[in-house]
Protein backbone atom coordinates (compact mmCIF):
# COMPACT_ATOMS: atom_id res chain seq x y z
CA UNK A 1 92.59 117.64 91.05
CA UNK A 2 91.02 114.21 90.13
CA UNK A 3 93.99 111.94 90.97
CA UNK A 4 94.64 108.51 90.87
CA UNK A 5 96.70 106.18 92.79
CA UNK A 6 97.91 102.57 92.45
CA UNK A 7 97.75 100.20 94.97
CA UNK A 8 97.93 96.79 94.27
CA UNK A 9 102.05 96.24 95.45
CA UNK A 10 100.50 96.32 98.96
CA UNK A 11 101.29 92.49 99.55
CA UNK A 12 97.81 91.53 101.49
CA UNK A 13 98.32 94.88 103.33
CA UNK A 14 101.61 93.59 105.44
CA UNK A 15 104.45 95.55 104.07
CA UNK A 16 105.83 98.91 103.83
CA UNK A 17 104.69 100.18 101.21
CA UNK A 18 101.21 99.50 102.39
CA UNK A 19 101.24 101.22 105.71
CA UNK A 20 102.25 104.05 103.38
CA UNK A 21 99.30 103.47 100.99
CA UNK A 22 96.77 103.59 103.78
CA UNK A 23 98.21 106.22 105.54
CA UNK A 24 98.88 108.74 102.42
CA UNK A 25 95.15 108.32 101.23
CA UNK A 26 93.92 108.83 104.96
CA UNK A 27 95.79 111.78 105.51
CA UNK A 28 95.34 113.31 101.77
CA UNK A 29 91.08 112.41 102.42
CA UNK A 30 91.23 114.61 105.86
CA UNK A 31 92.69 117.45 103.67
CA UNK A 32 89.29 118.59 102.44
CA UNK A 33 90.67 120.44 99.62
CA UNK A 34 88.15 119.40 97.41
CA UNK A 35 90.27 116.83 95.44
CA UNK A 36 88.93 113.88 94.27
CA UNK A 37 90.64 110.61 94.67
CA UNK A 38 90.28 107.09 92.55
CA UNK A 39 91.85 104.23 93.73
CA UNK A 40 92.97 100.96 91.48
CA UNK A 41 92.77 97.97 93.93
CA UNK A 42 93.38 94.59 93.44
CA UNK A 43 89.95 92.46 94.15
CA UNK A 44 91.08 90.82 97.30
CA UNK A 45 92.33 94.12 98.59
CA UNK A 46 88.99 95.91 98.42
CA UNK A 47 88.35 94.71 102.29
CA UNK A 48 91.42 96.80 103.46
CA UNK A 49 90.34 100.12 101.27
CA UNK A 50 86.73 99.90 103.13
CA UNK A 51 87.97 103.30 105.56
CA UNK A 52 87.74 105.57 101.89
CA UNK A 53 84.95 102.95 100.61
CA UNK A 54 82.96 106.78 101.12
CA UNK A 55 85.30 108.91 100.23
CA UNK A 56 86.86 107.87 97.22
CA UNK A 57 86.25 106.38 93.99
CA UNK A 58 87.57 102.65 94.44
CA UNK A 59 88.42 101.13 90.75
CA UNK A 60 88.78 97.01 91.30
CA UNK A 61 91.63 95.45 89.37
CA UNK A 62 91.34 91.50 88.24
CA UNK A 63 92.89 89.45 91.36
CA UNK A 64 94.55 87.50 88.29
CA UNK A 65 96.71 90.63 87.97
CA UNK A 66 98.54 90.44 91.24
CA UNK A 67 101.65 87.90 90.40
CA UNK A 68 104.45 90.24 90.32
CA UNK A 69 104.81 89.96 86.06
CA UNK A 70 101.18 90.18 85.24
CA UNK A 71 101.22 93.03 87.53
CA UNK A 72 104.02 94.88 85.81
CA UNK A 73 102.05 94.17 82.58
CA UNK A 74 99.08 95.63 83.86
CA UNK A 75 100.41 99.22 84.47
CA UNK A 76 102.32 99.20 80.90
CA UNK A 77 99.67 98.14 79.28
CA UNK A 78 95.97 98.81 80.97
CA UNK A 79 96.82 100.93 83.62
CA UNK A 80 97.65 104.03 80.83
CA UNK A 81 93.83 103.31 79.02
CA UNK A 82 92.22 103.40 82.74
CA UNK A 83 93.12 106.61 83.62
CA UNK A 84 92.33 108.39 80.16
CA UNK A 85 89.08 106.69 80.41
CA UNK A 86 88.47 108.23 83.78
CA UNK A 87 89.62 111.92 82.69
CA UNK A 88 92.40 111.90 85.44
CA UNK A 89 94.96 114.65 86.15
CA UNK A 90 97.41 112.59 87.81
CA UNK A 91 98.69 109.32 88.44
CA UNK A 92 100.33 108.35 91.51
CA UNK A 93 102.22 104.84 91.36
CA UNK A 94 103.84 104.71 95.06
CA UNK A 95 106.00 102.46 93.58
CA UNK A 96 109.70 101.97 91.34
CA UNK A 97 109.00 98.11 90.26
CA UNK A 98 105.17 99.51 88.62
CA UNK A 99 106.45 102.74 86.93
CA UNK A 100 104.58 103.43 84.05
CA UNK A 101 106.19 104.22 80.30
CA UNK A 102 103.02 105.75 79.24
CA UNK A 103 101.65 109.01 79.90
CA UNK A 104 98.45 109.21 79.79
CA UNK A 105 98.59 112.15 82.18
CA UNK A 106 101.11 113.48 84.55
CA UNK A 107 102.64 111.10 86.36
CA UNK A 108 104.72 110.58 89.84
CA UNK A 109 106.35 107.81 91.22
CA UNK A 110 107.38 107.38 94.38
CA UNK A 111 110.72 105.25 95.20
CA UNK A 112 111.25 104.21 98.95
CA UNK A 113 114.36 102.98 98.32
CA UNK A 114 116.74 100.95 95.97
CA UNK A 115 118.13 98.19 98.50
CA UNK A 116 118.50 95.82 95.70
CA UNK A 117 121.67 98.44 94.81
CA UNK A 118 123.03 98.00 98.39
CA UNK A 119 122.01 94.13 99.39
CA UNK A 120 123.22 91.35 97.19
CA UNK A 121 120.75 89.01 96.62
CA UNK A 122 117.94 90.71 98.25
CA UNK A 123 115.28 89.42 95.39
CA UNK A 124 116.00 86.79 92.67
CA UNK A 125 117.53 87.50 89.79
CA UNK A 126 115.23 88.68 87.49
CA UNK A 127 113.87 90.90 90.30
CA UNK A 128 117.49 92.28 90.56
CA UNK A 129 118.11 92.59 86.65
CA UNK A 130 114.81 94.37 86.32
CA UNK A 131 115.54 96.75 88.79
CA UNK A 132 119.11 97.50 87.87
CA UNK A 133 118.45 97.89 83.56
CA UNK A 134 114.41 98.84 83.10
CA UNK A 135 113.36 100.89 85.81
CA UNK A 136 116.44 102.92 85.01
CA UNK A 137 114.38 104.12 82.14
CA UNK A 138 110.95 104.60 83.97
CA UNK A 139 112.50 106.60 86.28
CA UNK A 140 113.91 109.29 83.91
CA UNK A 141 109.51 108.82 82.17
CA UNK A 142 108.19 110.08 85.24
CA UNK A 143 107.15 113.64 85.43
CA UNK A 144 107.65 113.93 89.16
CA UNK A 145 109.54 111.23 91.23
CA UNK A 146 109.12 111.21 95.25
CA UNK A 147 112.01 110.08 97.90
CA UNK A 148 111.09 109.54 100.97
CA UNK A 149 114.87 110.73 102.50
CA UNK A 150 117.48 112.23 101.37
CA UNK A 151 119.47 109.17 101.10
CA UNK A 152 117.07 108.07 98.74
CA UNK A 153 117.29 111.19 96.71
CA UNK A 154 121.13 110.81 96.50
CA UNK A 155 120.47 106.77 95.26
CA UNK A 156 118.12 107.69 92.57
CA UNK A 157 120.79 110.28 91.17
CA UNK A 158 123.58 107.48 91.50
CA UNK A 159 121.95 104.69 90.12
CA UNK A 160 119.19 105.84 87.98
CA UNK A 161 121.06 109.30 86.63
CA UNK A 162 117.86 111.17 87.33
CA UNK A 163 119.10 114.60 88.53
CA UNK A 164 118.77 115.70 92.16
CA UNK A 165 116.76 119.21 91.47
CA UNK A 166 114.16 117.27 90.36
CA UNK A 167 113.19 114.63 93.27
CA UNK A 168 111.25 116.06 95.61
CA UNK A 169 112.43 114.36 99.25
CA UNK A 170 109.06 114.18 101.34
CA UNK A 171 109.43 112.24 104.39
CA UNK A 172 106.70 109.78 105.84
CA UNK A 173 104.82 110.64 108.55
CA UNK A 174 103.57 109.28 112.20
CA UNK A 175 99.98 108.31 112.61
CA UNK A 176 100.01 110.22 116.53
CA UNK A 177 96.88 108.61 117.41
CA UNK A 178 97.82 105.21 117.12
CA UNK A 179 101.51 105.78 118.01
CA UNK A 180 101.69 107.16 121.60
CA UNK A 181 103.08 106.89 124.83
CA UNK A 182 100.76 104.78 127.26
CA UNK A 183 98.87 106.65 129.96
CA UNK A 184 98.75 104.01 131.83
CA UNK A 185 102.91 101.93 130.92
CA UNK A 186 101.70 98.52 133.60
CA UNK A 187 98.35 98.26 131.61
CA UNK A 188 100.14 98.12 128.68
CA UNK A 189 102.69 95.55 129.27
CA UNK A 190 99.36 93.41 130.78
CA UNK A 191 97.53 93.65 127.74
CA UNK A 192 100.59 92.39 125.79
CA UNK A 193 101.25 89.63 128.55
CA UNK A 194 97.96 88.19 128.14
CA UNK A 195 97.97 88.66 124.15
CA UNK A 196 101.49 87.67 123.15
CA UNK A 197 102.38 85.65 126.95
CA UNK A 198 105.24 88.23 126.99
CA UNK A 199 105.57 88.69 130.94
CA UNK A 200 109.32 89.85 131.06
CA UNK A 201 111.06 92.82 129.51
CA UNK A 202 112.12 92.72 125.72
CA UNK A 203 113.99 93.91 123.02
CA UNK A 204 111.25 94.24 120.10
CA UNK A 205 112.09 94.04 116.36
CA UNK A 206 109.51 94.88 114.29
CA UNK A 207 109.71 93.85 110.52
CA UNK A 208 108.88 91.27 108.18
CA UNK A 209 111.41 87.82 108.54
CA UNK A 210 113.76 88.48 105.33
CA UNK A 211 116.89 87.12 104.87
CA UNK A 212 119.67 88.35 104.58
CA UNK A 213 118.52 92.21 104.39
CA UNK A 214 116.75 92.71 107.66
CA UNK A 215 119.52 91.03 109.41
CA UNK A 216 117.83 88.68 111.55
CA UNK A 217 120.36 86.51 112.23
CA UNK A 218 123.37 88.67 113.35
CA UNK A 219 120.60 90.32 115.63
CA UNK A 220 120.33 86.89 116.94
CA UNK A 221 123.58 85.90 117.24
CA UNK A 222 124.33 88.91 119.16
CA UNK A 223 121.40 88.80 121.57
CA UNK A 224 122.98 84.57 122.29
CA UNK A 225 125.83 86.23 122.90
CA UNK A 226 123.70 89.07 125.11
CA UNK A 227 122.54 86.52 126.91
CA UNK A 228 125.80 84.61 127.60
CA UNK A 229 127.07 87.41 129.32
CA UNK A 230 124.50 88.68 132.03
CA UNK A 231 121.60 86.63 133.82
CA UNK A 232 119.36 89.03 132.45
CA UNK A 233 115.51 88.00 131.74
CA UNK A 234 115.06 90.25 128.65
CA UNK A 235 113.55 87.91 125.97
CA UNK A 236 114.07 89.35 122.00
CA UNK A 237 110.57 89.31 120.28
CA UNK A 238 110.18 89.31 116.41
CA UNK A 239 107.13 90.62 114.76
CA UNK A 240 106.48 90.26 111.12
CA UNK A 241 105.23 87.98 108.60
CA UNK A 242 107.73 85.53 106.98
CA UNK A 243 109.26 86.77 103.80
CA UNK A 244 112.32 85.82 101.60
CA UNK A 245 114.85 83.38 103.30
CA UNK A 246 112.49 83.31 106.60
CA UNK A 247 113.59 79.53 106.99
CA UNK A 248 117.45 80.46 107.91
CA UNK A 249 115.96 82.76 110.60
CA UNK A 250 113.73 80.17 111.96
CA UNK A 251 116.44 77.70 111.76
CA UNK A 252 118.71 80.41 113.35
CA UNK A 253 116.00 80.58 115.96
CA UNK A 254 115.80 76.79 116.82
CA UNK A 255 119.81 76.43 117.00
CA UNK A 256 119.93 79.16 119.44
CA UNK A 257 120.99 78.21 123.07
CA UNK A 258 118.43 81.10 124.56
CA UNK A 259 115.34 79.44 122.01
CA UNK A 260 113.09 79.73 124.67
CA UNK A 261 113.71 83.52 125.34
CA UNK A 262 113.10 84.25 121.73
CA UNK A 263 109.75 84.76 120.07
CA UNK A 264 108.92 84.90 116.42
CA UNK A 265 105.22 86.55 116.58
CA UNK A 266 104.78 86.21 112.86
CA UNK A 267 102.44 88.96 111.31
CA UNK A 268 101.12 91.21 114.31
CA UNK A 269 97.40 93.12 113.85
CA UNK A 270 98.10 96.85 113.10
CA UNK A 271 96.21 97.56 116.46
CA UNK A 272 98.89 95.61 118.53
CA UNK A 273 102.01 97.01 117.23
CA UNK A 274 101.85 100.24 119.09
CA UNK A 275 101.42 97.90 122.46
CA UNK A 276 104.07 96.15 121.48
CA UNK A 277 105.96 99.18 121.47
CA UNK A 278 104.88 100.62 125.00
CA UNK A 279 105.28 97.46 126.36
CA UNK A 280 108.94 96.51 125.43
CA UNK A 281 112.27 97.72 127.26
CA UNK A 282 113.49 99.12 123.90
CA UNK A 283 113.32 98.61 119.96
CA UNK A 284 115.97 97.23 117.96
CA UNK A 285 116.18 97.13 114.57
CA UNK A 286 119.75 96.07 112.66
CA UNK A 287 118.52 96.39 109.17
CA UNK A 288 121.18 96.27 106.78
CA UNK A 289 119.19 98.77 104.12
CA UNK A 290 116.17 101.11 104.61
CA UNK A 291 114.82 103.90 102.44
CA UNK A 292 113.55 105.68 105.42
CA UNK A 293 112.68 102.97 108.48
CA UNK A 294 109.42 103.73 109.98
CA UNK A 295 109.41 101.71 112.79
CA UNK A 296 112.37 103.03 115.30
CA UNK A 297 110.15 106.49 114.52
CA UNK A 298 106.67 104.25 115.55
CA UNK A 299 108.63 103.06 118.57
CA UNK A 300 109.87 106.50 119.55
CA UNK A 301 106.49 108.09 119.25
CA UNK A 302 105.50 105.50 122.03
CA UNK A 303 108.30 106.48 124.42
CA UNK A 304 110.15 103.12 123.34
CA UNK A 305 113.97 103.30 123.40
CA UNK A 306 115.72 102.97 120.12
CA UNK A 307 118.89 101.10 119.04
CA UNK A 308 119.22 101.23 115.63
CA UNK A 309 121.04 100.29 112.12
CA UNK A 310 122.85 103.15 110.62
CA UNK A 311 122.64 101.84 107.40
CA UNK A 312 120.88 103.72 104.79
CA UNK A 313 118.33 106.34 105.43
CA UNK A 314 118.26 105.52 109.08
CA UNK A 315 120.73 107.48 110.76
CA UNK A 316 119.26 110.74 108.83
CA UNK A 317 116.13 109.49 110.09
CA UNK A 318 116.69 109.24 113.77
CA UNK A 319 119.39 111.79 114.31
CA UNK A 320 120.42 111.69 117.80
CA UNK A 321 117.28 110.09 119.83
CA UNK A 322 118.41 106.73 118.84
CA UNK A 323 121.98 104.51 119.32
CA UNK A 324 122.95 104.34 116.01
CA UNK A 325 125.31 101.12 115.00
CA UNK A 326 127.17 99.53 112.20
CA UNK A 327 124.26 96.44 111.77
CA UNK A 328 127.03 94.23 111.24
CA UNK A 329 129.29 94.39 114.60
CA UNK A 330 127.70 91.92 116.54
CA UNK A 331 129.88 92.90 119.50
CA UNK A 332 128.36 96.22 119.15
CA UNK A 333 124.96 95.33 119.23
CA UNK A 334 125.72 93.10 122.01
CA UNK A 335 127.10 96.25 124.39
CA UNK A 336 124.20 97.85 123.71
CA UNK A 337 121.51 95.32 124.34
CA UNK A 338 123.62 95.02 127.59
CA UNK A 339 123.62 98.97 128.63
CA UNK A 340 120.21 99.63 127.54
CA UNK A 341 118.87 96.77 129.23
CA UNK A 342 120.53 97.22 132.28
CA UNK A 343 120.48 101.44 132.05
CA UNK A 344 117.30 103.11 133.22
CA UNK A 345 118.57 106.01 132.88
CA UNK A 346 119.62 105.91 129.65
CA UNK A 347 116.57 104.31 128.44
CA UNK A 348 114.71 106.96 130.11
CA UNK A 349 117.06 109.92 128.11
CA UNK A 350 116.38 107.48 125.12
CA UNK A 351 112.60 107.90 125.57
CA UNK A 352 113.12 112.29 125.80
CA UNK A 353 115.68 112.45 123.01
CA UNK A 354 112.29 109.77 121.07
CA UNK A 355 109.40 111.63 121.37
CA UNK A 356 111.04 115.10 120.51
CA UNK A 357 112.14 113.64 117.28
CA UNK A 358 109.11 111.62 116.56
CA UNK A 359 106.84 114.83 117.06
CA UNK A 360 108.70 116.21 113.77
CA UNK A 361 106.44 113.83 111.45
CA UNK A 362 103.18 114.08 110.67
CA UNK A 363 101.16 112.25 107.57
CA UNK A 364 99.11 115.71 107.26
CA UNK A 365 102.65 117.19 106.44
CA UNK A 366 103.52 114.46 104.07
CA UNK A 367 100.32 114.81 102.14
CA UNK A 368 100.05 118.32 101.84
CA UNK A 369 103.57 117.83 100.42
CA UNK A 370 102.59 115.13 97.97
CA UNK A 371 99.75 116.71 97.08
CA UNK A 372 102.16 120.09 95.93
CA UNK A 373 104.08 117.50 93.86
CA UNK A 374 101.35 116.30 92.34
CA UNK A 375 100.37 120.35 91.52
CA UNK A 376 103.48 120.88 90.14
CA UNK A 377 104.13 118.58 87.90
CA UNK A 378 100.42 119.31 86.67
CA UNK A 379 101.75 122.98 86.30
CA UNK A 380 105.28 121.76 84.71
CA UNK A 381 103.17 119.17 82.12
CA UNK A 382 100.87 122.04 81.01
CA UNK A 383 103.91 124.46 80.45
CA UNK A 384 105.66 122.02 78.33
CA UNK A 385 102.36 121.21 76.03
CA UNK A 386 102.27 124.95 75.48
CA UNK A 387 105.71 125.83 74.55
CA UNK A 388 105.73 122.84 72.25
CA UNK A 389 103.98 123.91 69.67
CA UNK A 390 104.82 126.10 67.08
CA UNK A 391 101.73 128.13 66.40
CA UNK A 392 101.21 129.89 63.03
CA UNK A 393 99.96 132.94 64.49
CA UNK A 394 100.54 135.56 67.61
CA UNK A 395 98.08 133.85 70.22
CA UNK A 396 98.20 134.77 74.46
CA UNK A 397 99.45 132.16 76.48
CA UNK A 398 97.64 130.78 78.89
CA UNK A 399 99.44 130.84 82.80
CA UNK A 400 101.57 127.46 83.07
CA UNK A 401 99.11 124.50 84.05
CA UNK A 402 96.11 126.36 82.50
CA UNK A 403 93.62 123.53 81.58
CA UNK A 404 92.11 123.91 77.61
């Protein structure tokens, strides 16, 4: 297959959707099936695609096309022309805001999740109206459409009508190089002491600082109230690049009584996140919406306790190796942070239950999935072409997907 993929809602490589990117071509480029992969990326993205610079065809798109509109514009209206210039067999667009209406080929979408359907006010307006009315459409366009849990699967049905038999759910997958337990746990907590000046235990968050649908502040206010409670030295560390409404959580930050045992890291280098990880007491993370929730996975591949949301995809996602809570019981969250910081034993059941479950995923396994729904819908496509027409004579059909 010659198959192309979109990139350019990667956001400067510090979202989501872009450790997803990276890791999906990665993985699909170690599959060696002989596939050939193009790439559309956005000019002052090209540094960050250098790892498949060899491997792939890399297609640069104007930087002038990255502000979220003229980006939208670009895959209605150049995108489609691209890839029948290039003779490709599918299109990939790992995202629901960039859907194409054109089909220049078969095409597949992936959809991590449809907060904006669960989170009031998680975008502005015309964010929010687009997703709710146009990409309603798009969805039902796409010849394959991707969830990444089944919790997505069930939102796409709900809110975009698209029927469940045919969303295929394929779950992300674990980088287990990167995302390990430490052979050595006191080097690992020195290297982040001297890196971040994190010398006591902490409770690590890992995500971007958005307001209100990360849920900062209530993870806050129950970590003051934490704190209030027990002498304990745990210090809560936030790592992630500001986002939406990242003032209020700054300003929640600087009202706090505890100020100086919380740290706002801002955006952390991919190759200190898994030390982060070894290196705290446990991971938190009270997110009020996630369409899967890598991280508490990341953090339980590196023998780091979990307390979790169990909003969303995220209970479905860490089953039983995690404490799962209602994100918005701040007295909850607060008994927690108190048992698991002063538990070693159950951190230490915590860290068995994590790295069984975390050993289930696998980016190999989510390629070699994606790259079957990319087959299928080839097959699916060609069938349809075939029993369209109406010939005016007796001729043999070719098996579905059968290239002319």
């Amino acid at each position: 297959m010659n198959i192309g993929l979109s990139t350019s809602v990667i956001q400067r490589g510090q979202t989501g959707i872009a450790q997803y990117v990276f890791a999906l071509v990665t993985a699909i480029l170690r599959q060696r099936t002989g596939n050939e992969l193009t790439l559309f990326v956005l000019e002052n993205d090209l540094p960050l695609f250098g790892f498949a610079a060899k491997a792939a065809r890399i297609v640069p798109v104007a930087e002038c096309f990255r502000p979220p509109v003229k980006d939208i514009l670009w895959h209605q209206a150049r995108l489609p022309g691209l890839v029948r210039q290039l003779g490709l067999d599918i299109l990939h667009v790992p995202s629901y805001r960039r859907m194409v209406w054109q089909r220049p080929c078969p095409v597949v979408a992936t959809i991590h999740d449809l907060a904006p359907f669960h989170v009031p006010h998680k975008y502005d307006w015309l964010r929010m109206l687009y997703a709710r009315t146009f990409v309603r459409y798009l969805s039902r366009r796409q010849d394959a459409v991707i969830a990444i849990s089944q919790a997505t699967a069930r939102d796409i049905h709900r809110f975009f009508g698209r029927p469940l038999d045919s969303i295929d759910v394929v779950y992300n997958g674990l980088d287990h190089d990167r995302f390990a337990p430490p052979s050595e746990p006191a080097a690992a907590r020195r290297l982040v002491a001297d890196r971040h000046c994190l010398e006591k235990p902490f409770f690590i968050y890992v995500s971007r600082l958005e307001h209100p649908g990360k849920n900062h502040v209530r993870l806050i206010t129950a970590f003051n109230t934490f704190k209030a409670a027990s002498p304990s030295p745990w210090q809560l560390v936030l790592a992630g690049s500001d986002w939406h409404g990242a003032e209020i959580i700054h300003g929640a930050i600087r009202q706090s009584p505890f100020a100086s045992d919380i740290r706002a890291l801002g955006f952390v280098p991919s190759e200190d996140v898994p030390l982060l990880y070894q290196a705290a007491g446990a991971c938190v993370y009270p997110s009020l919406f996630e369409g899967f929730g890598l991280p508490p996975l990341e953090a339980m591949a590196c023998g780091c306790p979990v307390i979790s949301s169990d909003r969303g995809s995220l209970a479905e996602v860490v089953a039983e190796a995690a404490i799962t809570l209602d994100p918005t019981e701040i007295k909850a969250w607060k008994r927690e942070m108190l048992r698991s910081s002063s538990d070693a034993a159950l951190r230490n059941q915590l860290r068995t239950r994590g790295l069984a479950r975390a050993a289930q995923f696998d980016w190999q396994k989510t390629a070699a999935a994606t790259l079957d729904v990319y087959e299928r819908a080839i097959s699916r496509v060609g069938s349809r072409a075939l029993f369209s027409r109406a010939p005016s004579k007796p001729r043999v059909m070719q098996p579905a997907g059968a290239r002319h």
